[in-house]
C-alpha atoms as a PDB file:
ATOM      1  CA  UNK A   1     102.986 200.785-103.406  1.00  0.00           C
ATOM      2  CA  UNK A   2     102.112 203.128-100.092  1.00  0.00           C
ATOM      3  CA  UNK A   3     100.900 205.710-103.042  1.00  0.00           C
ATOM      4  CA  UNK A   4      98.729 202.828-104.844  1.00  0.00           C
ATOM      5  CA  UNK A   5      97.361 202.006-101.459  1.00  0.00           C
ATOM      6  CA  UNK A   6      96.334 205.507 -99.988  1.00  0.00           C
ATOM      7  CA  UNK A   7      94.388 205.894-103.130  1.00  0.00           C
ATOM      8  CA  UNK A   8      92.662 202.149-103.169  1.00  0.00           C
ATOM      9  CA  UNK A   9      91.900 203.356 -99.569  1.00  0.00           C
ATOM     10  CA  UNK A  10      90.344 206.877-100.416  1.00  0.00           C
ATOM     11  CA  UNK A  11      88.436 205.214-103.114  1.00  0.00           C
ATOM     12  CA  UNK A  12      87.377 202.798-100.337  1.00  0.00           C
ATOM     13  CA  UNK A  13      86.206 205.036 -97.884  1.00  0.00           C
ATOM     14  CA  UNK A  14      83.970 207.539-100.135  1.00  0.00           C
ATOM     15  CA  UNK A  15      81.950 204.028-101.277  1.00  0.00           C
ATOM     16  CA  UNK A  16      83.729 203.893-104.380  1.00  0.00           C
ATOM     17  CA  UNK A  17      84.513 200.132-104.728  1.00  0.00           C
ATOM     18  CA  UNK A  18      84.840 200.057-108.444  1.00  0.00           C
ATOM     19  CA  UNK A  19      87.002 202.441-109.020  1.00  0.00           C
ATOM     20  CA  UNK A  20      89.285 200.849-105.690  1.00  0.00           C
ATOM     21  CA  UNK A  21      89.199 197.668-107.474  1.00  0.00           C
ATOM     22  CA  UNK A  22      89.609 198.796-110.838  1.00  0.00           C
ATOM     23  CA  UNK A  23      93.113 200.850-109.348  1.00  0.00           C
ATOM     24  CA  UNK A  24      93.800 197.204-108.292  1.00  0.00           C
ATOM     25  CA  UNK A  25      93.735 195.724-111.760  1.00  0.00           C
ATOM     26  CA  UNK A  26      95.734 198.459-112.988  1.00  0.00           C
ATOM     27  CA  UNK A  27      98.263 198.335-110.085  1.00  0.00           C
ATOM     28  CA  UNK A  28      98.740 194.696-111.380  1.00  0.00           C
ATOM     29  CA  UNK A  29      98.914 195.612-115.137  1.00  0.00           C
ATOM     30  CA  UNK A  30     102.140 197.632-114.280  1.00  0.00           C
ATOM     31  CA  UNK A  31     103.879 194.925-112.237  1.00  0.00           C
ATOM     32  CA  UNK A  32     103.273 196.432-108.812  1.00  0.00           C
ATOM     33  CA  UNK A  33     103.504 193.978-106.110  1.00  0.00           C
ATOM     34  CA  UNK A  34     100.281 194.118-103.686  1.00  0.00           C
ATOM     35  CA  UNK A  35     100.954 193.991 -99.949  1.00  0.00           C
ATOM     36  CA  UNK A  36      98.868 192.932 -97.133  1.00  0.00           C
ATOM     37  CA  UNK A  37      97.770 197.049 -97.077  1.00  0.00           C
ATOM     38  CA  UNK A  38      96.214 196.533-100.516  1.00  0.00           C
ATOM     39  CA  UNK A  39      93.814 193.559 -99.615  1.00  0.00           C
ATOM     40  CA  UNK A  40      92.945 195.173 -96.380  1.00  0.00           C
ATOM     41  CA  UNK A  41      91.369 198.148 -98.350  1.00  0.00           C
ATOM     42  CA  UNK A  42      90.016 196.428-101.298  1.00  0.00           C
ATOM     43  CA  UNK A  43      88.081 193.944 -99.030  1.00  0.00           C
ATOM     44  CA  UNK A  44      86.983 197.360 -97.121  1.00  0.00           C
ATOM     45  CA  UNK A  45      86.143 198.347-100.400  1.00  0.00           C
ATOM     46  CA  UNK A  46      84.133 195.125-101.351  1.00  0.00           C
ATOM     47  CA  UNK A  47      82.409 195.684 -97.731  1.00  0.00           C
ATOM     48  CA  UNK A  48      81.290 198.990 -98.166  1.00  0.00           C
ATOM     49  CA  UNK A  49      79.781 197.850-101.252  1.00  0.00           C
ATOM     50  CA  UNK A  50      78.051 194.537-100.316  1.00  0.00           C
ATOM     51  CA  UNK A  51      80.218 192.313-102.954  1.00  0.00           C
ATOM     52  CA  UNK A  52      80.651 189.408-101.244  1.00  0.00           C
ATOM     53  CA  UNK A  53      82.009 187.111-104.097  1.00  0.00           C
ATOM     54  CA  UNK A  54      84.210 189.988-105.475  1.00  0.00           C
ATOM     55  CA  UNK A  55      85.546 189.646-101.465  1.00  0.00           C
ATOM     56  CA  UNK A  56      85.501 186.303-101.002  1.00  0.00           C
ATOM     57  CA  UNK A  57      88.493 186.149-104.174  1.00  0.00           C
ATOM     58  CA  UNK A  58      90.231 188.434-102.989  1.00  0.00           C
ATOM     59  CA  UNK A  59      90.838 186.868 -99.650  1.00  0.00           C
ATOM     60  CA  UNK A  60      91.241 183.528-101.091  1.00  0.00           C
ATOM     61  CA  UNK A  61      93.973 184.947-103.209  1.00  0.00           C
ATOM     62  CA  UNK A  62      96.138 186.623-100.341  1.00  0.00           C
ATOM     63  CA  UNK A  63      97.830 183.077 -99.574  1.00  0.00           C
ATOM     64  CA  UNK A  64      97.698 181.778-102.837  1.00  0.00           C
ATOM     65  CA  UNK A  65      98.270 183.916-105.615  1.00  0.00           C
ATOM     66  CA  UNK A  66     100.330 186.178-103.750  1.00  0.00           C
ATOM     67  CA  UNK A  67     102.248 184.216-100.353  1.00  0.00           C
ATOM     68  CA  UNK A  68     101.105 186.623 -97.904  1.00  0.00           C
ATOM     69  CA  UNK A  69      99.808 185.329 -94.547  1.00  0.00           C
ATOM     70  CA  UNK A  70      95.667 186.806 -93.651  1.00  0.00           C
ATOM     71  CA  UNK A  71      96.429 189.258 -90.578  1.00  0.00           C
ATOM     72  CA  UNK A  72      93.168 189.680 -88.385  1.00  0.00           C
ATOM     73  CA  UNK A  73      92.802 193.200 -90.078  1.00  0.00           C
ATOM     74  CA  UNK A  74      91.745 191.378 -93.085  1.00  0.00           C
ATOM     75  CA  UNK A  75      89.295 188.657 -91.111  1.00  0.00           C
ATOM     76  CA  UNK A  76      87.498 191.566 -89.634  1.00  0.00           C
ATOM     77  CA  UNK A  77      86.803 192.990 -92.926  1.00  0.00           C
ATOM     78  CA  UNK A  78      85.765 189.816 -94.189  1.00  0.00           C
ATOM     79  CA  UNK A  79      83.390 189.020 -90.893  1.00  0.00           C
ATOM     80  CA  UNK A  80      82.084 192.383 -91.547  1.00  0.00           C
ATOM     81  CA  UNK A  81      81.297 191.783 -95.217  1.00  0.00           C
ATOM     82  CA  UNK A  82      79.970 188.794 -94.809  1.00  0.00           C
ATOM     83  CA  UNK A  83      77.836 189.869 -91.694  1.00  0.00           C
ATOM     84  CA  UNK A  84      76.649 193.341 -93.233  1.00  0.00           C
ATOM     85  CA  UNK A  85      75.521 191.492 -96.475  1.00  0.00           C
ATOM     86  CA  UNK A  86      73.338 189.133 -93.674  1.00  0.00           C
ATOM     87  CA  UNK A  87      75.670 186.413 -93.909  1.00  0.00           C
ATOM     88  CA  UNK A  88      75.833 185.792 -90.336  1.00  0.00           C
ATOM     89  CA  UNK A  89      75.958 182.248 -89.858  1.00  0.00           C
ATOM     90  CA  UNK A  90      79.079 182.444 -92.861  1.00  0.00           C
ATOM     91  CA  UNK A  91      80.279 184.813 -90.681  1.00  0.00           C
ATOM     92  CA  UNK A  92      80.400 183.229 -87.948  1.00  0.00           C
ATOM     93  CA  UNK A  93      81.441 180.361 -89.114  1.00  0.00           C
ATOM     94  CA  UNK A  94      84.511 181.883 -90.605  1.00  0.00           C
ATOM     95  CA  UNK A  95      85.449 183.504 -87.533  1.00  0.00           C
ATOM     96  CA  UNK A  96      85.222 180.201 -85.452  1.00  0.00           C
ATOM     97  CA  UNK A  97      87.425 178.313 -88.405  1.00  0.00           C
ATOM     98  CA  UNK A  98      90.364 180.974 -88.205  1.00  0.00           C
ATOM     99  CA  UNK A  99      94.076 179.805 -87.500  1.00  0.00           C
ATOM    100  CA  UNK A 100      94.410 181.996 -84.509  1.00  0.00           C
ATOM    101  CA  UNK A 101      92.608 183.154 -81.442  1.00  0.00           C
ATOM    102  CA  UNK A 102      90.517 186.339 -83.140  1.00  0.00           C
ATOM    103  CA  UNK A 103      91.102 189.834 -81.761  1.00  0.00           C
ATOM    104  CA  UNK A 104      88.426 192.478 -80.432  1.00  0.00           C
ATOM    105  CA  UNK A 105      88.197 193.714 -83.649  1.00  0.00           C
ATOM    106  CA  UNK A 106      86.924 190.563 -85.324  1.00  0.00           C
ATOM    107  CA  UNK A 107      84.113 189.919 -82.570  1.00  0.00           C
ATOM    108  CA  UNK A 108      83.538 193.858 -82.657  1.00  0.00           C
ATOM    109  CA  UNK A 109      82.799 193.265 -86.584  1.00  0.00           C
ATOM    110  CA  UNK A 110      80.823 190.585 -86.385  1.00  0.00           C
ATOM    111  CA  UNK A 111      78.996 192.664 -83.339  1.00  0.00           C
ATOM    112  CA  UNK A 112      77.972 195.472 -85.527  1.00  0.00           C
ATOM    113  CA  UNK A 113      76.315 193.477 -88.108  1.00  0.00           C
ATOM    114  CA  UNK A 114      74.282 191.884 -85.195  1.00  0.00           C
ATOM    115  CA  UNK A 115      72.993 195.178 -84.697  1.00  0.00           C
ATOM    116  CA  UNK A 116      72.429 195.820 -88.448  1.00  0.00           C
ATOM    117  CA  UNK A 117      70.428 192.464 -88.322  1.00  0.00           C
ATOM    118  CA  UNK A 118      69.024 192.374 -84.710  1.00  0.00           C
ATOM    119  CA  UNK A 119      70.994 189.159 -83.834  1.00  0.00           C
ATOM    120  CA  UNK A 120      70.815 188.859 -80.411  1.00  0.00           C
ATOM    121  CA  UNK A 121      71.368 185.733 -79.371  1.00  0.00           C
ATOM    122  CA  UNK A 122      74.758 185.865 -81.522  1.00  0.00           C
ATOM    123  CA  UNK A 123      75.250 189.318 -80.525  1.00  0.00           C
ATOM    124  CA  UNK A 124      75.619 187.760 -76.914  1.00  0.00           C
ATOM    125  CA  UNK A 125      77.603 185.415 -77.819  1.00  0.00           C
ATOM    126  CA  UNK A 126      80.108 188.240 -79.266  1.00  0.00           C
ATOM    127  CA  UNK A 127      79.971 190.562 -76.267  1.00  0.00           C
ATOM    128  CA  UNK A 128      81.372 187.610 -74.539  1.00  0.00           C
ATOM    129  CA  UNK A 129      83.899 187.180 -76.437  1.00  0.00           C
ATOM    130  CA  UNK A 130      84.806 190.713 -76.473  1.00  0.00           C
ATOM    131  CA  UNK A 131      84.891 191.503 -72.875  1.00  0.00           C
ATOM    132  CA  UNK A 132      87.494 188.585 -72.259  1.00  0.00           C
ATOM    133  CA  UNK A 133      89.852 190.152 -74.206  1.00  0.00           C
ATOM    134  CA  UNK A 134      88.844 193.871 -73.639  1.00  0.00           C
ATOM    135  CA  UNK A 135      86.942 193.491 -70.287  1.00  0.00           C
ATOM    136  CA  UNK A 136      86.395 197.768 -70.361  1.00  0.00           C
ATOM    137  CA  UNK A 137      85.233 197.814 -74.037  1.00  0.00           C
ATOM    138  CA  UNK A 138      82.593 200.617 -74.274  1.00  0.00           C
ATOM    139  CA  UNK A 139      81.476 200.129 -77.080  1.00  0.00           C
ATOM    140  CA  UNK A 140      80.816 196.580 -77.383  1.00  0.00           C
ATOM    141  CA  UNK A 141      78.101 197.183 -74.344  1.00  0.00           C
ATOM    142  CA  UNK A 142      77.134 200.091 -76.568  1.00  0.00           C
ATOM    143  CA  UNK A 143      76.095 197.998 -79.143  1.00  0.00           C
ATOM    144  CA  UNK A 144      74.409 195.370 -77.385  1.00  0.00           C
ATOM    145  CA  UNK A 145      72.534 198.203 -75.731  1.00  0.00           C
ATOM    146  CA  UNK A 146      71.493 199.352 -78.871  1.00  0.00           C
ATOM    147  CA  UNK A 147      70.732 195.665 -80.678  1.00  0.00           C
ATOM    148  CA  UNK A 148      67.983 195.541 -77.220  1.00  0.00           C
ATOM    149  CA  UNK A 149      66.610 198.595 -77.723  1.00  0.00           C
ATOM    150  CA  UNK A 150      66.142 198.368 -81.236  1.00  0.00           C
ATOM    151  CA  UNK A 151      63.861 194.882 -80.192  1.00  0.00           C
ATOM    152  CA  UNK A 152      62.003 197.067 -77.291  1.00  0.00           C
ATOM    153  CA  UNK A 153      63.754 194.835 -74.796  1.00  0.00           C
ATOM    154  CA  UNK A 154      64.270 197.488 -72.623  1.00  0.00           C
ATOM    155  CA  UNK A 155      64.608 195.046 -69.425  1.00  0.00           C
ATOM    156  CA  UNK A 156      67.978 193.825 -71.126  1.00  0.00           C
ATOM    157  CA  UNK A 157      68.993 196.761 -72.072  1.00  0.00           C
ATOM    158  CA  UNK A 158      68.743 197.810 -68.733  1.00  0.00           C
ATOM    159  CA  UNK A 159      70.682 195.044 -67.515  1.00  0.00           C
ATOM    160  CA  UNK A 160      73.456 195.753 -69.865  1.00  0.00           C
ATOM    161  CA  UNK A 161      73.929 199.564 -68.519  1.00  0.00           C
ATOM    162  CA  UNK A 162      73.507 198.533 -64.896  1.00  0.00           C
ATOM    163  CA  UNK A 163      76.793 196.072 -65.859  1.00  0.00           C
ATOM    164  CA  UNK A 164      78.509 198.886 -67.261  1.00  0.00           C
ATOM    165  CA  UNK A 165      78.023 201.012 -64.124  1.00  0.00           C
ATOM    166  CA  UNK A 166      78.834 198.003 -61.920  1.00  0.00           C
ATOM    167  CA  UNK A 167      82.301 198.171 -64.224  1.00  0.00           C
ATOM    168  CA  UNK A 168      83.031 201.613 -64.119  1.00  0.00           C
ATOM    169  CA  UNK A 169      82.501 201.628 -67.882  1.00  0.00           C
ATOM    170  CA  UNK A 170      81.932 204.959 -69.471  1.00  0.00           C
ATOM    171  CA  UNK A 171      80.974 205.763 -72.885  1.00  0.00           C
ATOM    172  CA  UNK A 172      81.695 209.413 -74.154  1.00  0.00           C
ATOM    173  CA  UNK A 173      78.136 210.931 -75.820  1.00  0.00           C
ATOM    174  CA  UNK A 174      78.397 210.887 -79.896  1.00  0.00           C
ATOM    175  CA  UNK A 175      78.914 214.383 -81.323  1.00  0.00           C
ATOM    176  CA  UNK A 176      79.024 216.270 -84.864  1.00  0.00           C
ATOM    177  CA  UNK A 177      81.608 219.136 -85.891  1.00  0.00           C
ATOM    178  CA  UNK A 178      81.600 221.552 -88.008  1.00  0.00           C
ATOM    179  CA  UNK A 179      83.699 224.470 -89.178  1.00  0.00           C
ATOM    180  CA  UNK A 180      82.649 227.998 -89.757  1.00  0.00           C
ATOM    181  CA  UNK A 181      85.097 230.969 -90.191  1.00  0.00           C
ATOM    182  CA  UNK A 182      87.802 229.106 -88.993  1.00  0.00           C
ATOM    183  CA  UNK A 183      85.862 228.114 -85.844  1.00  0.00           C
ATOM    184  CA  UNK A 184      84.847 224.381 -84.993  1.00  0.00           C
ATOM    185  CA  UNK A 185      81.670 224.128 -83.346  1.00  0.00           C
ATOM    186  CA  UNK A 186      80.586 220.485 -81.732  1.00  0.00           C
ATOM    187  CA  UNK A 187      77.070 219.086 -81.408  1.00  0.00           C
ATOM    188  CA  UNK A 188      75.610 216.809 -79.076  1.00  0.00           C
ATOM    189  CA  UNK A 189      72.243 214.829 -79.601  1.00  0.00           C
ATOM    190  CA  UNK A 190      69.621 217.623 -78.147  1.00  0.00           C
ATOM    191  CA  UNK A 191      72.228 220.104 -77.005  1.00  0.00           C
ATOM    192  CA  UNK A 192      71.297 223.516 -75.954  1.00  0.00           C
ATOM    193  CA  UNK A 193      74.900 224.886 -75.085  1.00  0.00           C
ATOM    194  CA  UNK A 194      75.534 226.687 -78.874  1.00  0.00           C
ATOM    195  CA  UNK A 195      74.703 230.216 -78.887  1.00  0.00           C
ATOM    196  CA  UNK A 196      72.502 229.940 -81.780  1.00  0.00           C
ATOM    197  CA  UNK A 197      70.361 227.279 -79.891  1.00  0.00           C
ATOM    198  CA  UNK A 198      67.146 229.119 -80.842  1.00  0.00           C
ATOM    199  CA  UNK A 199      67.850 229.719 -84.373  1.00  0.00           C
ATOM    200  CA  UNK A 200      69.451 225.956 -85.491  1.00  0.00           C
ATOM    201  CA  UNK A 201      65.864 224.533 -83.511  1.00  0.00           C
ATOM    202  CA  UNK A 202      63.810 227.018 -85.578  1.00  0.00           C
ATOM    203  CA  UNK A 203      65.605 225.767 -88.916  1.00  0.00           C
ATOM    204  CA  UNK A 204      65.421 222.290 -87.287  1.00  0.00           C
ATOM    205  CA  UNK A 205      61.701 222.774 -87.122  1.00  0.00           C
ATOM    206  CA  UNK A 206      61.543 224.671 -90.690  1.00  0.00           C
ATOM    207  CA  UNK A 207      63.292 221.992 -92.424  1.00  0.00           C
ATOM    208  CA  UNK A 208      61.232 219.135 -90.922  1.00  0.00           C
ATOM    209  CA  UNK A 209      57.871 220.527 -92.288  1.00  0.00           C
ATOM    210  CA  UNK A 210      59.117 220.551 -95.532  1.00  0.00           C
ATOM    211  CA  UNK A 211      60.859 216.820 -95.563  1.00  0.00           C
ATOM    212  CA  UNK A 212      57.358 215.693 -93.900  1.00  0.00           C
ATOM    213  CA  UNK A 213      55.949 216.971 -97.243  1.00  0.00           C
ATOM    214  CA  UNK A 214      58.641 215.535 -99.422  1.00  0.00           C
ATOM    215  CA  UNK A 215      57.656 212.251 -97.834  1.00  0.00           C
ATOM    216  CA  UNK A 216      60.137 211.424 -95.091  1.00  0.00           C
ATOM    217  CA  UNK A 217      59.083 209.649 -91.976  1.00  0.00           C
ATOM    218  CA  UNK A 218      60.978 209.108 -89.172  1.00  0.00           C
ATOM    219  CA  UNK A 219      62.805 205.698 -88.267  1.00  0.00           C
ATOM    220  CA  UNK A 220      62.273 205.407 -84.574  1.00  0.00           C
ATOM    221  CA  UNK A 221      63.745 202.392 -84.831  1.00  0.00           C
ATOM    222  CA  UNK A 222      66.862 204.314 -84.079  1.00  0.00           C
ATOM    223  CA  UNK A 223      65.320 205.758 -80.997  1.00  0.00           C
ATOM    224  CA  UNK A 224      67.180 204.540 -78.630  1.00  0.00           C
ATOM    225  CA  UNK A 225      64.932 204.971 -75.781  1.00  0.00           C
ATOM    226  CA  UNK A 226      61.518 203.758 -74.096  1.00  0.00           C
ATOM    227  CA  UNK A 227      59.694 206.982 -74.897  1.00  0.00           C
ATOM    228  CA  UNK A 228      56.257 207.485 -76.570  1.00  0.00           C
ATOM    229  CA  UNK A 229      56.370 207.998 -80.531  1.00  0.00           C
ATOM    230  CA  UNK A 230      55.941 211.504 -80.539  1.00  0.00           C
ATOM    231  CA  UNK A 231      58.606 211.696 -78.300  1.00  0.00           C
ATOM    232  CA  UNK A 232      60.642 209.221 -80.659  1.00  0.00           C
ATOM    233  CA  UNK A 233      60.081 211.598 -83.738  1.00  0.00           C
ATOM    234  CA  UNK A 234      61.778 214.534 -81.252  1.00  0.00           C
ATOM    235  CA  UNK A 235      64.199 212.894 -80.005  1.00  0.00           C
ATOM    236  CA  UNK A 236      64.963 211.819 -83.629  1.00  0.00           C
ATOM    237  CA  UNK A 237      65.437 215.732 -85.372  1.00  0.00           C
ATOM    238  CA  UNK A 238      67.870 216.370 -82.590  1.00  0.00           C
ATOM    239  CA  UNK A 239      70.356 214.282 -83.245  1.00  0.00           C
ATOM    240  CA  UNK A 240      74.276 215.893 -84.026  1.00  0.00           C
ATOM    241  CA  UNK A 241      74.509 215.819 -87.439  1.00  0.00           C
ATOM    242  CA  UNK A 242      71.085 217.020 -88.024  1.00  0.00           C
ATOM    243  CA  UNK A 243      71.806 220.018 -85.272  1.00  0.00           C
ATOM    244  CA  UNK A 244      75.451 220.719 -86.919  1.00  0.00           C
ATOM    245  CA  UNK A 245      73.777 220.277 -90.436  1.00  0.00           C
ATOM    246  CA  UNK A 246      70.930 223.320 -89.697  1.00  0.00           C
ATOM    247  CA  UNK A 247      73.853 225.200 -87.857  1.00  0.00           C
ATOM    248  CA  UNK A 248      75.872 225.257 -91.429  1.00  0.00           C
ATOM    249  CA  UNK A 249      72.458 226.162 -93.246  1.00  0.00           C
ATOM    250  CA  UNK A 250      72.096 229.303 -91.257  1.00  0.00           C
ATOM    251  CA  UNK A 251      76.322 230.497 -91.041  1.00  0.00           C
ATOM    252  CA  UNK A 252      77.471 229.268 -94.742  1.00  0.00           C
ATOM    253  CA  UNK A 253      76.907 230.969 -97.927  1.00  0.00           C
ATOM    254  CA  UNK A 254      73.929 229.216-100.198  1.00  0.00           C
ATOM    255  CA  UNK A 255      75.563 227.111-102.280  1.00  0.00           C
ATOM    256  CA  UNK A 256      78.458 225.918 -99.633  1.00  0.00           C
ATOM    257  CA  UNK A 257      79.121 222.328 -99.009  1.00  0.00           C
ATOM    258  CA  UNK A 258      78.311 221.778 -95.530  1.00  0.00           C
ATOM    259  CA  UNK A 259      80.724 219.496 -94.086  1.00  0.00           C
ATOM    260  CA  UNK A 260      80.502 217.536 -90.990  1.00  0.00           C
ATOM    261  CA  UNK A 261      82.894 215.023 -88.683  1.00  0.00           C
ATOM    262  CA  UNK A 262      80.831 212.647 -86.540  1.00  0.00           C
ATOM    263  CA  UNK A 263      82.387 210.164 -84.097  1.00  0.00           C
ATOM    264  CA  UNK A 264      80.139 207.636 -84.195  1.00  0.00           C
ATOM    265  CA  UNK A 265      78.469 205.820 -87.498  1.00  0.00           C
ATOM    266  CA  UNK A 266      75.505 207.905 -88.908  1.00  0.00           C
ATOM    267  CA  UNK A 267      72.307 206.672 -88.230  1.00  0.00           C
ATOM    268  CA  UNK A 268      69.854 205.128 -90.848  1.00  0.00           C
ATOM    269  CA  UNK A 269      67.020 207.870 -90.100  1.00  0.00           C
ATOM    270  CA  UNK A 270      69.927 210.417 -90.102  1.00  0.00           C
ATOM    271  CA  UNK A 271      71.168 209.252 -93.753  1.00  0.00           C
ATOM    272  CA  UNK A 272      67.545 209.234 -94.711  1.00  0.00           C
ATOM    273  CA  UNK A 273      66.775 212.855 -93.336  1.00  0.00           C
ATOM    274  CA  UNK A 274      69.948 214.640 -95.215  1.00  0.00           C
ATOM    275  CA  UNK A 275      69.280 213.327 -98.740  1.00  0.00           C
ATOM    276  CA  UNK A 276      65.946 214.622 -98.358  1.00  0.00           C
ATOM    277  CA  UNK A 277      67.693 218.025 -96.403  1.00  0.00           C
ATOM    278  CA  UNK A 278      70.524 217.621 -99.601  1.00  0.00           C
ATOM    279  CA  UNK A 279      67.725 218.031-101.942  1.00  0.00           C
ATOM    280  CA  UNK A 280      65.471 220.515-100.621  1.00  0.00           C
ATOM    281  CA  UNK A 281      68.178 222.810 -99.936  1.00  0.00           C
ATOM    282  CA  UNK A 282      70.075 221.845-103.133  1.00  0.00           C
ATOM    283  CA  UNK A 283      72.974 221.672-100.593  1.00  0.00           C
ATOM    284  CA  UNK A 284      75.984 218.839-100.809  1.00  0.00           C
ATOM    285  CA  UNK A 285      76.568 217.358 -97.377  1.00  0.00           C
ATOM    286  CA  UNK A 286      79.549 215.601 -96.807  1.00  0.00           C
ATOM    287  CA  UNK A 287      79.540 213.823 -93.383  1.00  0.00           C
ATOM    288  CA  UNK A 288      83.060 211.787 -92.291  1.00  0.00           C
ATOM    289  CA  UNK A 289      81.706 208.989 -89.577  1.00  0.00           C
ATOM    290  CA  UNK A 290      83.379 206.579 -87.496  1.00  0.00           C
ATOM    291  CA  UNK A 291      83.598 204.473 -90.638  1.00  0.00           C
ATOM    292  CA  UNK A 292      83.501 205.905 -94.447  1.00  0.00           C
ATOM    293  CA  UNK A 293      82.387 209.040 -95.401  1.00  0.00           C
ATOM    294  CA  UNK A 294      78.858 209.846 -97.125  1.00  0.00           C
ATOM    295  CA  UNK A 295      78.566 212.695 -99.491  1.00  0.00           C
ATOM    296  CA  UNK A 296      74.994 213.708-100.239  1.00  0.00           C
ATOM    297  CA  UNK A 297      73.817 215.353-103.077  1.00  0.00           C
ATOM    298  CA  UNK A 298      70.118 216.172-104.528  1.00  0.00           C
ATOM    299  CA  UNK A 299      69.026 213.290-102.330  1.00  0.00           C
ATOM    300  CA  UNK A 300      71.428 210.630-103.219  1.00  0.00           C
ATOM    301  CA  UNK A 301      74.137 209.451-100.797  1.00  0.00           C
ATOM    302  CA  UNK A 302      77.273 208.040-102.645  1.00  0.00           C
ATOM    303  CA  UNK A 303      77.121 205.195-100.271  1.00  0.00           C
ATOM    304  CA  UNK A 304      74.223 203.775-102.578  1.00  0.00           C
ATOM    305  CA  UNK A 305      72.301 203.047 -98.923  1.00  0.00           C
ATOM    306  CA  UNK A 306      75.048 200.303 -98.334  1.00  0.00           C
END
């Protein structure tokens, strides 16, 4: 079963749901016995995917089809469906009706698709819930942060940092690796510490005139701060990825896969800017994020935009 499982899961994580769900069917077919491991990654699977009614059976048949009790691993996936396919009231909704008090990770689901959606008003409602249970959660106020900037309510989002330095709450910056020659080498957004500083800006730069005429345009949405646009579009090229990205362009032989880890969740102008960097440079870029991983490749993302 544990080998069934870490594939389901694999399949999961790279955005293959079919093929997770069709391992299911076969896993079944030879008598295998599915476990509360199983559901948790095909609903991740059916998340990652936006099938919500594909989901929706398979959590209705934990219980009754196969006797096993829902954990809170396998609400959170469900909130998180449910919320990232804009099912937020559902979401909700399912949350409030579950047989136990939900954990941080349930409210921090149905948090993140608040931010996907720009939910506030539910979005404060989950915070709340959050901080009882984790009082010194970073990244709940993180997200909040980000849900108020996204809606230039910078007044709130003030508020919310000035409550996280009133707690002592610290949130450690995002960054991108990457390894060259047996070396890791770790980005921040608009770092200046590499030794290659000038030449990754220079590609930076290089590579943005020729996505501008490919037809990107930056999402400032996911600028973060109250800054003028032009600023916005800056602030935007220099984020991790896209700095680790432009470091593997100039240190790995054309042709390489360029491979990154982020810690955080990539950004939607970030995903948008390396399937047009994929296909220009006729590059694959696999980036592993807080979350799945995204392999790029002549400008499609294997995510499908999900």
């Amino acid at each position: 079963v544990v080998s069934w499982n870490v594939m389901i899961s694999g399949y999961a994580q790279h955005g293959c749901a079919k093929e997770a769900l069709r391992l299911i069917g076969k896993m079944q077919q030879e008598g295998m016995k599915l476990d509360h491991v199983t559901f948790i990654s095909a609903l991740s699977a059916c998340s990652h995917a936006g099938l919500v009614d594909e989901g929706r059976q398979y959590f209705d048949s934990i219980n009754r089809d196969h006797g096993i009790t829902p954990a809170g691993e396998h609400y959170a996936c469900m909130v998180d469906l449910l919320g990232r396919t804009g099912y937020l009231e559902e979401a909700y909704a399912f949350v409030s009706k579950m047989p136990f008090q939900p954990n941080s990770v349930v409210w921090m689901a149905l948090l993140g698709a608040c931010r996907v959606h720009a939910q506030m008003d539910l979005a404060e409602n989950a915070l709340g819930c959050v901080l009882e249970l984790e009082p010194q959660n970073a990244a709940a106020f993180v997200l909040l942060s980000n849900i108020y900037a996204s809606a230039n309510r910078w007044s709130n989002k003030a508020k919310v940092r000035k409550m996280m330095d009133s707690r002592g709450v610290k949130m450690d910056p995002g960054h991108s690796c990457i390894e060259v020659n047996n070396e890791i080498h770790a980005f921040v957004a608009d770092d200046t510490a590499h030794p290659q500083t000038m030449e990754i800006y220079a590609e930076l730069k290089r590579l943005s005139l020729q996505m501008t005429e490919a037809g990107y345009e930056p999402d400032t949405r996911f600028v973060l701060h109250d800054v003028e646009q032009q600023q916005k579009e800056l602030s935007l090229s220099h984020h991790s990825e896209k700095l680790a990205i432009a470091f593997g362009l100039i240190n790995l032989p054309s042709g390489m896969p360029i491979f990154i880890i982020k810690s955080l969740r990539v950004c939607g102008d970030c995903h948008t800017a390396t399937k047009f960097i994929s296909k220009l440079t006729r590059r694959e870029v696999i980036v592993r994020d807080a979350i799945r991983f995204h392999c790029f490749k002549d400008g499609v993302c294997s995510c499908g935009d999900y």
